[in-house]
Structures are given as C-alpha cells and as structure tokens.
C-alpha atoms as a PDB file:
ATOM      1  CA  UNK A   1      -0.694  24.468   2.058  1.00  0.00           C
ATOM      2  CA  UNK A   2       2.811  25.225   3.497  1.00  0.00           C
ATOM      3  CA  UNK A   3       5.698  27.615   3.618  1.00  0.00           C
ATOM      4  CA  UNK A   4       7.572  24.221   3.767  1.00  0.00           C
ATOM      5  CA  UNK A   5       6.534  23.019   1.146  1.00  0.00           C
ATOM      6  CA  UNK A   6       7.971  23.798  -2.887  1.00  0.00           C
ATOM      7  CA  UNK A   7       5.155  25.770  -4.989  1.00  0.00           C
ATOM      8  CA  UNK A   8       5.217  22.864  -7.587  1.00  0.00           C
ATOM      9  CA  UNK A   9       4.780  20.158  -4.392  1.00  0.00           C
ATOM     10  CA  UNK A  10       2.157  22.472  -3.033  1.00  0.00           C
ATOM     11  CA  UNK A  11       0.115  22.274  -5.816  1.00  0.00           C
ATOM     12  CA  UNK A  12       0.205  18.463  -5.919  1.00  0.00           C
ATOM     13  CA  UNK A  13      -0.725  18.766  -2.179  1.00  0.00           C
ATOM     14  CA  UNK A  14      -3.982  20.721  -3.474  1.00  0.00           C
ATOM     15  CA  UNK A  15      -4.908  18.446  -6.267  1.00  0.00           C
ATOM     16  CA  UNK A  16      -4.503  15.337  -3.811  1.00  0.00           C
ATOM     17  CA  UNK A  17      -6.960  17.383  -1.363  1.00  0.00           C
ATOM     18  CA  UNK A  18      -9.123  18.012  -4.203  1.00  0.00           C
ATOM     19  CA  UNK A  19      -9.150  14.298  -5.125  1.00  0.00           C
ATOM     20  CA  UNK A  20      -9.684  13.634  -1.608  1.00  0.00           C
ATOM     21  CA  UNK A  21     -12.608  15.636  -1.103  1.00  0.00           C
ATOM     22  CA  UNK A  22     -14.570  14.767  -4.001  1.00  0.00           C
ATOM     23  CA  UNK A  23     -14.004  11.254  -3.714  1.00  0.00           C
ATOM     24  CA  UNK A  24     -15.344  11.267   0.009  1.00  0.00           C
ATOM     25  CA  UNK A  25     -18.536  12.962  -1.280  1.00  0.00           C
ATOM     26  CA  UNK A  26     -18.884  10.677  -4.182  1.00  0.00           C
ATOM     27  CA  UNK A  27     -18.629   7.129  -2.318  1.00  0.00           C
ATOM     28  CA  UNK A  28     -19.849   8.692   0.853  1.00  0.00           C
ATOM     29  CA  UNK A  29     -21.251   5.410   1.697  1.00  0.00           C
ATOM     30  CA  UNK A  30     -18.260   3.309   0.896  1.00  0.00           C
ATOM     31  CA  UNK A  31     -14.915   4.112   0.232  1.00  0.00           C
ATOM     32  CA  UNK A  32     -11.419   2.948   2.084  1.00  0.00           C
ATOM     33  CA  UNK A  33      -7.784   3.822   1.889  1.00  0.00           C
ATOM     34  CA  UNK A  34      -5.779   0.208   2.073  1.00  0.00           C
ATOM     35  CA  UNK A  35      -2.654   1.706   3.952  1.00  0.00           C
ATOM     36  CA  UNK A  36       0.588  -0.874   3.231  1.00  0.00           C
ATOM     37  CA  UNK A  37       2.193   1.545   5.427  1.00  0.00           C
ATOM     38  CA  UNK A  38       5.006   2.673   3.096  1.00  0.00           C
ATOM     39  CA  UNK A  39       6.093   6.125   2.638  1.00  0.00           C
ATOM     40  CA  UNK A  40       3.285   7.071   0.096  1.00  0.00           C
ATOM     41  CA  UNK A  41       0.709   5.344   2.463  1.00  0.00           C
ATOM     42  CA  UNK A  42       2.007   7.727   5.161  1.00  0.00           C
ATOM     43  CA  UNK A  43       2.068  10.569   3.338  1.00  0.00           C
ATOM     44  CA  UNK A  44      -1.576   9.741   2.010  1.00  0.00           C
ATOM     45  CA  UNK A  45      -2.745   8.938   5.869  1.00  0.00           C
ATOM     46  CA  UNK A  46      -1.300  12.596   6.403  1.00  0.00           C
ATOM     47  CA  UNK A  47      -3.128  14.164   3.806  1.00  0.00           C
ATOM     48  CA  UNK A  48      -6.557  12.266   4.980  1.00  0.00           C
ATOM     49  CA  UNK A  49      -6.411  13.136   8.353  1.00  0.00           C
ATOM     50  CA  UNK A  50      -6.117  17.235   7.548  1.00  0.00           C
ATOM     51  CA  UNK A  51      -8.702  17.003   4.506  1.00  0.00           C
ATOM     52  CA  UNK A  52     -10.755  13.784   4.598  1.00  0.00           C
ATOM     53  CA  UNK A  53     -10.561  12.687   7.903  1.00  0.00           C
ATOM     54  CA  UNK A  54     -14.011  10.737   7.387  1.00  0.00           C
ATOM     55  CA  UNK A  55     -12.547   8.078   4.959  1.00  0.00           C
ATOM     56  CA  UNK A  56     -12.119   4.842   6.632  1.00  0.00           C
ATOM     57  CA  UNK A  57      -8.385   3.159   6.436  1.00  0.00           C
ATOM     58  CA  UNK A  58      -7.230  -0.296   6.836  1.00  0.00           C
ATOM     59  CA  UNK A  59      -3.905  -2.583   6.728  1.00  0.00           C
ATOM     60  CA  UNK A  60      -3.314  -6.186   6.279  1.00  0.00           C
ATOM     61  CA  UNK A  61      -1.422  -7.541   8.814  1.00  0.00           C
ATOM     62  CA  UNK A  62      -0.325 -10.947   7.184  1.00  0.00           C
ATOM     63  CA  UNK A  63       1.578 -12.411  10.041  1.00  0.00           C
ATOM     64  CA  UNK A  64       5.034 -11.868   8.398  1.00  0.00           C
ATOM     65  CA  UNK A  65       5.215  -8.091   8.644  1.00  0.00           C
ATOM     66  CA  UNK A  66       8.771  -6.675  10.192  1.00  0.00           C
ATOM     67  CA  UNK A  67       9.022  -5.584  13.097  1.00  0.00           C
ATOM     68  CA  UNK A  68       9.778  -1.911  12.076  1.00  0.00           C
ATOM     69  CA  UNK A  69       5.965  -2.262  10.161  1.00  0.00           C
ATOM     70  CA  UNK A  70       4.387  -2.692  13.068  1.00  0.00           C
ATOM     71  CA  UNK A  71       6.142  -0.105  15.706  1.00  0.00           C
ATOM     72  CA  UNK A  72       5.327   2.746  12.819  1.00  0.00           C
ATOM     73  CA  UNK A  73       1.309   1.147  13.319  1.00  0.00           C
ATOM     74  CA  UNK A  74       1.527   1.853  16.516  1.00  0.00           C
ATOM     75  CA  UNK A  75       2.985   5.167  16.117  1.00  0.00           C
ATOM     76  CA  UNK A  76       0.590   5.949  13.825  1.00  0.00           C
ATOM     77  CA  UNK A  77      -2.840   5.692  15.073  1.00  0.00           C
ATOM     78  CA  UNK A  78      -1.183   7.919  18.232  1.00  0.00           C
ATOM     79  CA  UNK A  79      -0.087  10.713  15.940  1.00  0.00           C
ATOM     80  CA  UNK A  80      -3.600  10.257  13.782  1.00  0.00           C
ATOM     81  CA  UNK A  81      -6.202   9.690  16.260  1.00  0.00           C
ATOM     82  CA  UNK A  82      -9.070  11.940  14.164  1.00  0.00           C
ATOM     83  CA  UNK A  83      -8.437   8.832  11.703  1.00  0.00           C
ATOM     84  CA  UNK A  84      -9.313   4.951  12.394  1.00  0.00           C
ATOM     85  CA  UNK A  85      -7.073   2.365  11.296  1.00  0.00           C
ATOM     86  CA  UNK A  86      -8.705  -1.040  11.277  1.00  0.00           C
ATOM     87  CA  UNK A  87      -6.301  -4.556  10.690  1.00  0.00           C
ATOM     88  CA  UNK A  88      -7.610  -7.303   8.914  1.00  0.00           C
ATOM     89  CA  UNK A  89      -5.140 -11.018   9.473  1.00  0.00           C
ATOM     90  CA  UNK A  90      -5.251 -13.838   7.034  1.00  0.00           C
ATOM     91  CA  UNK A  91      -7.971 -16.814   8.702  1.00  0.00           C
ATOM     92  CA  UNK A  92      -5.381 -19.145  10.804  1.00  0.00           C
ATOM     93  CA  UNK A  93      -7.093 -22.154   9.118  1.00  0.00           C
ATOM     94  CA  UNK A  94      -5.918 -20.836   5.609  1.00  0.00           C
ATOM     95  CA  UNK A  95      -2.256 -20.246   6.902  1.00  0.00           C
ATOM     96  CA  UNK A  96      -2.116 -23.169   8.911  1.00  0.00           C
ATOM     97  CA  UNK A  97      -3.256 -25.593   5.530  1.00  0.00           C
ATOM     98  CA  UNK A  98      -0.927 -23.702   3.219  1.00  0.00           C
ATOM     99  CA  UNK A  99       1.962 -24.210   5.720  1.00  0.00           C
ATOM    100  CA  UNK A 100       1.321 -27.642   5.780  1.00  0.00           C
ATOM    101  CA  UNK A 101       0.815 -28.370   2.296  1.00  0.00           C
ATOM    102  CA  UNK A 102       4.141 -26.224   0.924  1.00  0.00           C
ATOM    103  CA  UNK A 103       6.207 -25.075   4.033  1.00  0.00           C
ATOM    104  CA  UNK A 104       6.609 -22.041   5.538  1.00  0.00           C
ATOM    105  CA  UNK A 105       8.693 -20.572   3.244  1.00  0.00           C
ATOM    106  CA  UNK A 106       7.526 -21.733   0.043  1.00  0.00           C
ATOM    107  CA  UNK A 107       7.790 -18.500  -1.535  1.00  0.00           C
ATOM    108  CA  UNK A 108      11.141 -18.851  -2.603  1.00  0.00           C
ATOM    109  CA  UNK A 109      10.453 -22.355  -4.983  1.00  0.00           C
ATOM    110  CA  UNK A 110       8.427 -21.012  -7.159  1.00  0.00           C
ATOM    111  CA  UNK A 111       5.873 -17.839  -8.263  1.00  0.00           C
ATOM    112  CA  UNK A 112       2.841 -19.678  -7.878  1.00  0.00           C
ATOM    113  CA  UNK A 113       3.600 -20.570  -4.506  1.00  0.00           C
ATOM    114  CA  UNK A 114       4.795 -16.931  -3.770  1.00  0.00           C
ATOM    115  CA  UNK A 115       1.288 -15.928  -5.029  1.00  0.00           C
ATOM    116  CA  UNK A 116      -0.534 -18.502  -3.044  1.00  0.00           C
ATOM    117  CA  UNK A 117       1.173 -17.464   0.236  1.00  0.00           C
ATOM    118  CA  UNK A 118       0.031 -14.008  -0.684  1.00  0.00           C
ATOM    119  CA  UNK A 119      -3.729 -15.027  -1.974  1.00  0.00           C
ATOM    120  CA  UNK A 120      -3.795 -16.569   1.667  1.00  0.00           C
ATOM    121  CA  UNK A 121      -2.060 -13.737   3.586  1.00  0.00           C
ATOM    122  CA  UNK A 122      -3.306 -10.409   1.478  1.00  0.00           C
ATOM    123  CA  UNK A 123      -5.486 -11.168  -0.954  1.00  0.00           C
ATOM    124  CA  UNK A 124      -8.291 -13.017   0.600  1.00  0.00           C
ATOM    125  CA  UNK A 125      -7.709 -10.470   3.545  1.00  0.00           C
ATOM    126  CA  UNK A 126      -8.304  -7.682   0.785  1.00  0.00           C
ATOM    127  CA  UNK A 127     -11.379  -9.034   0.020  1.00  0.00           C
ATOM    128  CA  UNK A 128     -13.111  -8.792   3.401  1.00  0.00           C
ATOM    129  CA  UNK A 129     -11.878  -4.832   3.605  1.00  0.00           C
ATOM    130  CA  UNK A 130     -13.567  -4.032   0.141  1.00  0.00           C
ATOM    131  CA  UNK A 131     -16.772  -6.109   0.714  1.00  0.00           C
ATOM    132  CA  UNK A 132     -19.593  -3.543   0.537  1.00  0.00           C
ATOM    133  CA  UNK A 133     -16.927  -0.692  -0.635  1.00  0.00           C
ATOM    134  CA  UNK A 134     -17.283   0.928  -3.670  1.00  0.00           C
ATOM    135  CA  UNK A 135     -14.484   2.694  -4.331  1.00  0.00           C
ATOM    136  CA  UNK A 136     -10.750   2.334  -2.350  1.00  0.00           C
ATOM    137  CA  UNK A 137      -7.557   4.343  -2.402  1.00  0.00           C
ATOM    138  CA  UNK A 138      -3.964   3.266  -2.603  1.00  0.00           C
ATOM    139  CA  UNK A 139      -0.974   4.921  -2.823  1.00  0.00           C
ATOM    140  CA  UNK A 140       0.555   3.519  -6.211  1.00  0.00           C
ATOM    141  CA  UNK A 141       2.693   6.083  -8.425  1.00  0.00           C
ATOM    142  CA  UNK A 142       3.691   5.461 -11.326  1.00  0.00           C
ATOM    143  CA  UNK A 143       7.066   5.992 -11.105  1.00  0.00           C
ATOM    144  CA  UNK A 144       7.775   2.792  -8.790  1.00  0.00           C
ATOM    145  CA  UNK A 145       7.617   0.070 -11.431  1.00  0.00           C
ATOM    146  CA  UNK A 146       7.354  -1.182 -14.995  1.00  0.00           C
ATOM    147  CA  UNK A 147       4.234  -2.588 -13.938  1.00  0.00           C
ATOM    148  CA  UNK A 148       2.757   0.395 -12.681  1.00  0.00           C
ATOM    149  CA  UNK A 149       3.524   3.091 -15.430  1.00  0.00           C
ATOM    150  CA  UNK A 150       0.367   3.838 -16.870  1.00  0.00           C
ATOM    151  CA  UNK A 151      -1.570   4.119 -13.396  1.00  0.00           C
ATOM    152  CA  UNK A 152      -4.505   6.547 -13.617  1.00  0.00           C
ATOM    153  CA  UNK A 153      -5.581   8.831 -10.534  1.00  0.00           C
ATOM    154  CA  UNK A 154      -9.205   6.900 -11.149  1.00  0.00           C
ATOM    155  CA  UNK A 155      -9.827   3.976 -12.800  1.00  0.00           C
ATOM    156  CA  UNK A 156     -11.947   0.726 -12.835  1.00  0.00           C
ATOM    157  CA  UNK A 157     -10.447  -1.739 -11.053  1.00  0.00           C
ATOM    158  CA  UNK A 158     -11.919  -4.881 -12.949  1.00  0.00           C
ATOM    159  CA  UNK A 159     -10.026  -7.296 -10.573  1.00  0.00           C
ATOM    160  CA  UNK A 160     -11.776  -6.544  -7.432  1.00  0.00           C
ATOM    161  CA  UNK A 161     -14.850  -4.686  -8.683  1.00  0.00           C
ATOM    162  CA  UNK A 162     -15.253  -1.629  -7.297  1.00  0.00           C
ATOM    163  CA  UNK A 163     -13.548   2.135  -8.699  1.00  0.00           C
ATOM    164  CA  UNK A 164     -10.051   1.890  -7.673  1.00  0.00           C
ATOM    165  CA  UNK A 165      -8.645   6.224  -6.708  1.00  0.00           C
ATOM    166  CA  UNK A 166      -4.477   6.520  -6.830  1.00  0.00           C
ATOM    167  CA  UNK A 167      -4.390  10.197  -5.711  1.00  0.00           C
ATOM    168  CA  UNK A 168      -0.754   9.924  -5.988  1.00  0.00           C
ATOM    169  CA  UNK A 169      -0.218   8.329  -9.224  1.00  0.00           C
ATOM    170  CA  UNK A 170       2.024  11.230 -10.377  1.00  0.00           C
ATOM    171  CA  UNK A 171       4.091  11.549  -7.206  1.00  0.00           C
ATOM    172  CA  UNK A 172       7.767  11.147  -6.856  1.00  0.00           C
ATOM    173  CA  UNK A 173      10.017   9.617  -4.723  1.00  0.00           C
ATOM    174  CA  UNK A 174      11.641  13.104  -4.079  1.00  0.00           C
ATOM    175  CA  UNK A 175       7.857  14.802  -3.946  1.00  0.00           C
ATOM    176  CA  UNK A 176       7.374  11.955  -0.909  1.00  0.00           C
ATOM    177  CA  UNK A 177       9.853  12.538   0.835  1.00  0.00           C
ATOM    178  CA  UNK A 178      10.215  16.505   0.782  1.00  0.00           C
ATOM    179  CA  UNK A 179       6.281  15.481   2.328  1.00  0.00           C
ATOM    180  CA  UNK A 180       7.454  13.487   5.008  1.00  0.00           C
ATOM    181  CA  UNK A 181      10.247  15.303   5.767  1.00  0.00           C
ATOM    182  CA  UNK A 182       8.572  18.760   5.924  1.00  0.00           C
ATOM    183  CA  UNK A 183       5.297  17.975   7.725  1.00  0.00           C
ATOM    184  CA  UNK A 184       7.385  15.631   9.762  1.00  0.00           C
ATOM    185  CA  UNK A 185       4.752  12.461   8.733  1.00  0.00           C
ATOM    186  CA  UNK A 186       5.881   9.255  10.746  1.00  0.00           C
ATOM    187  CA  UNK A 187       7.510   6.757   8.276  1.00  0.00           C
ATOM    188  CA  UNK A 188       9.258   3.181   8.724  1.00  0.00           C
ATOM    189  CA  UNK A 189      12.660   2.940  10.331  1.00  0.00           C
ATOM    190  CA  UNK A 190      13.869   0.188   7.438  1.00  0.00           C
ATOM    191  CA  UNK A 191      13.327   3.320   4.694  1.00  0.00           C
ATOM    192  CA  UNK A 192      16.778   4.614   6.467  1.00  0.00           C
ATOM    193  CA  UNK A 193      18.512   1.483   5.785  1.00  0.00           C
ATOM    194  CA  UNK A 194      17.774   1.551   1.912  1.00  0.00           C
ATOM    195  CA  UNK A 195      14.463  -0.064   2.186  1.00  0.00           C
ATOM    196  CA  UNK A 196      12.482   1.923  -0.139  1.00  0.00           C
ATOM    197  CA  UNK A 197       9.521  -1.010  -0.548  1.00  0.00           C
ATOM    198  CA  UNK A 198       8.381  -2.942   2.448  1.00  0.00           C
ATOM    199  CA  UNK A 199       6.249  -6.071   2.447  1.00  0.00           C
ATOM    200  CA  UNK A 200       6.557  -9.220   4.718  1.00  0.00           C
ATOM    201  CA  UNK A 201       9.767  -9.500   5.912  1.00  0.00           C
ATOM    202  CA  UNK A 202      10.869 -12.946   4.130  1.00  0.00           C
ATOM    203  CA  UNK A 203      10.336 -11.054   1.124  1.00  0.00           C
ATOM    204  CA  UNK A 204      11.839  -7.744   0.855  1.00  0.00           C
ATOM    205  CA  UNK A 205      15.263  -6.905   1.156  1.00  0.00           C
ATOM    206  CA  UNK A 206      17.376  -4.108   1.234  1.00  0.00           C
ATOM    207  CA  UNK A 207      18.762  -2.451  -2.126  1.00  0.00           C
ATOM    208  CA  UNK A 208      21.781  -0.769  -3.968  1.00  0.00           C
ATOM    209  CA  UNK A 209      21.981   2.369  -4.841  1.00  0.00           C
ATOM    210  CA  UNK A 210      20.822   2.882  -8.539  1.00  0.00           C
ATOM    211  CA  UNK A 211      18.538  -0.099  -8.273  1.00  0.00           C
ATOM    212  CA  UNK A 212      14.662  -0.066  -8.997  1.00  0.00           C
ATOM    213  CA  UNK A 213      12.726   1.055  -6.145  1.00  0.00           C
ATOM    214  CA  UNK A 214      10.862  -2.145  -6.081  1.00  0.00           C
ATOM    215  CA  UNK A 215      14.088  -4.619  -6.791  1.00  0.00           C
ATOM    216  CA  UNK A 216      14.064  -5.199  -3.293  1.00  0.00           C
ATOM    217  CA  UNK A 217      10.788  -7.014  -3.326  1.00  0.00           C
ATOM    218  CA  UNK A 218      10.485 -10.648  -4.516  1.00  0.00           C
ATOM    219  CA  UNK A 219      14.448 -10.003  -5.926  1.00  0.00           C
ATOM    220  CA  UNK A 220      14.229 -13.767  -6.998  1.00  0.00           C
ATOM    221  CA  UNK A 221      11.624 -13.334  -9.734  1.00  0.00           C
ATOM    222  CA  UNK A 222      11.086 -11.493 -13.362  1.00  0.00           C
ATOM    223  CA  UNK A 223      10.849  -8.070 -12.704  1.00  0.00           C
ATOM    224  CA  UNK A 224       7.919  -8.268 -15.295  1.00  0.00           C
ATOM    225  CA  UNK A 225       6.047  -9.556 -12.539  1.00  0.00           C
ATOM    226  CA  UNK A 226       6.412  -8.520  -9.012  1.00  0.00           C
ATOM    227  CA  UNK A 227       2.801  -8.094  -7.862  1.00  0.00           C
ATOM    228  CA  UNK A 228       1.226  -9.131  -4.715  1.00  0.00           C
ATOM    229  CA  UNK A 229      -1.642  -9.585  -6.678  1.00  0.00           C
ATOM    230  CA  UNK A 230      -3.505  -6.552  -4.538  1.00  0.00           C
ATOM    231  CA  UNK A 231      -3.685  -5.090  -7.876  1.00  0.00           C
ATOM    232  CA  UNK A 232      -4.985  -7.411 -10.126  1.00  0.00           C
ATOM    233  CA  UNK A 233      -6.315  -6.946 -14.154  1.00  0.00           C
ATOM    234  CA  UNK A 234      -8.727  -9.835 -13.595  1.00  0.00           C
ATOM    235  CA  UNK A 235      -9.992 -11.474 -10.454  1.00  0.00           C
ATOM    236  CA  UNK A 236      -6.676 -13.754  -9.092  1.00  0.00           C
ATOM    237  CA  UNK A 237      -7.732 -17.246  -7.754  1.00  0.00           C
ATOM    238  CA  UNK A 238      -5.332 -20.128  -6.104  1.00  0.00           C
ATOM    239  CA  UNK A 239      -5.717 -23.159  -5.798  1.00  0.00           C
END
C-alpha cells in the first residue's frame, strides 16, 4: 500500500482492504461502521474512505463527549468528504427522566447505574443505527482488554442480531499508530496527553504509563467488566 508503511503492517493494511471489500459486497444492502472515534476508528475511517468508500458510518454523540471528541468530528468529515458520517443523540426525554430519577452523575454509585446512563446515552442510540443493518463494523482488537481477547474478525453478534466484522481484531497499538502516523490520519488531541481510550468525558481519565490501555475508562469498577454494553453476549435491558 505504502513505502511508509512496514512490510508486516502492509500486509495487515491488505487483509483489512480485503475484509473491507468483501464485506461491502456481501451486506451491500446493509452494513455500517459505528466510529467511537478513537485511534482504531480513525484508522478504520482511513482505510474505508480509500477502499470502501460506499459503507455508511455513524457515531453516538451521547451528550457527554469531550470537547477534543468533537473538534476531531469536525475535522474529520472535512478530511473524508467521499465518506458520510451520520450522529445519532440519546432521546432528551430518556436523559432528562434518568437525570431526574439518579442525578447527573450517577455513574460513579454504582455499575448498574453506570450501565443505565449508558443504555440511555449509547445503547438505545445503537439500536436506531443498526435497525435494518445486517452486518456492522467496529474497531475492537484484541489486544485492548481482558474482555476482548478472543475477538474474531467475523462473528455473530447474538446481542444485537445482526453479523458483527472487527477488521482489526489483530491490530496493535504500535500497528495503529505507525497508521496514523504515516498516512497522517486525523486522531484526538487527548491521545497526546496519555488518553489511549476515550468515552464521555465524566468517565475516562488519563493513565500511567504501564497501565492497561482501557484502565482509564470506568477506573472505579472491576476490570472484569468495563463494557459500555455496545458489545453485548445477550441483548442488555435497564430498567
């Protein structure tokens, strides 16, 4: 693909394009990348726009997002204009009746709260992007948490219903960022002040060196257990 680029990250590049390809021909008629915006999201945007440009892509925007999150939005639907980026928000009567019933902030008192605020703000967002999909793309590697070892590039995604692509999967952090930094992909300003996972800003923090890529996220909880729910084994209600 590139000069730039190392022949062992080259030929991820090609599989990725391969996987790319074949998946827009397979779910012609319905298949989205859910871009979180984080380094692997960028570099997956990047690889879309040169060899899949006709797969839609989408972001939650759950009302909490930093600052930083949505500058690099803006920046990149200029620098990807072949691609469309489409926001879905949480419904302001769901937000509005979770704040009253628990406080703004009741993330931090306990994990069911934490994963009602984000069945409110991401999941039931999630839900409208994948209606009528049948397959969707994220960029989840294996190498960012215990709870995402065994990801498969394709697999069933039983919680949401629909085939579930991680193109990725087998990606490193170094293999990400020798991307970015090569092709010159736009990425968020907080990944230069030792943010390497970025959710709603309440929630994420920055980290030490030597710490889990994803420590920084929900820091107060089991590390067992720090999903959004985005990902889920089974379908995730709230009540």
């Amino acid at each position: 693909m590139s000069e730039q680029l190392s022949a062992e990250l080259n030929a991820r590049v090609e599989h990725v394009a391969g996987l790319l390809k074949q998946a827009a021909a397979d779910y012609s008629d319905g298949i989205v990348f859910a871009n979180s915006l984080g380094a692997e999201d960028m570099v997956l945007t990047d690889l879309i726009s040169r060899y899949a440009p006709g797969i839609g892509i989408f972001v939650l925007d759950t009302g909490r997002l930093p600052e930083e999150t949505l500058k690099l939005l803006a920046d990149a639907k200029v620098q990807y204009p072949q691609v469309g980026f489409k926001v879905y928000y949480p419904e302001a009567a769901d937000v509005e009746a979770f704040v009253a019933d628990h406080g703004i902030n009741a993330f931090y008192e306990s994990q069911d709260l934490r994963k009602g605020c984000c069945f409110v703000r991401k999941i039931k967002p999630l839900k409208r992007a994948l209606a009528d999909q049948k397959a969707w793309i994220t960029g989840m590697r294996r190498e960012q948490s215990v709870t995402r070892d065994e990801i498969a590039f394709s697999e069933w995604d039983q919680g949401n219903g629909l085939q579930k692509l991680n193109p990725l999967a087998d990606w490193s952090e170094k293999d990400i960022w020798a991307y970015i930094r090569a092709l010159d992909v736009p990425y968020n300003a907080l990944h230069d002040q030792h943010y390497p996972s970025i959710g709603c800003a309440p929630c994420t923090r920055a980290i030490s060196m030597g710490e889990d890529v994803r420590s920084g996220r929900w820091w107060w909880e089991n590390a067992d257990n720090r999903e959004c729910g985005l990902h889920p084994a089974t379908p995730l209600k709230f009540k």
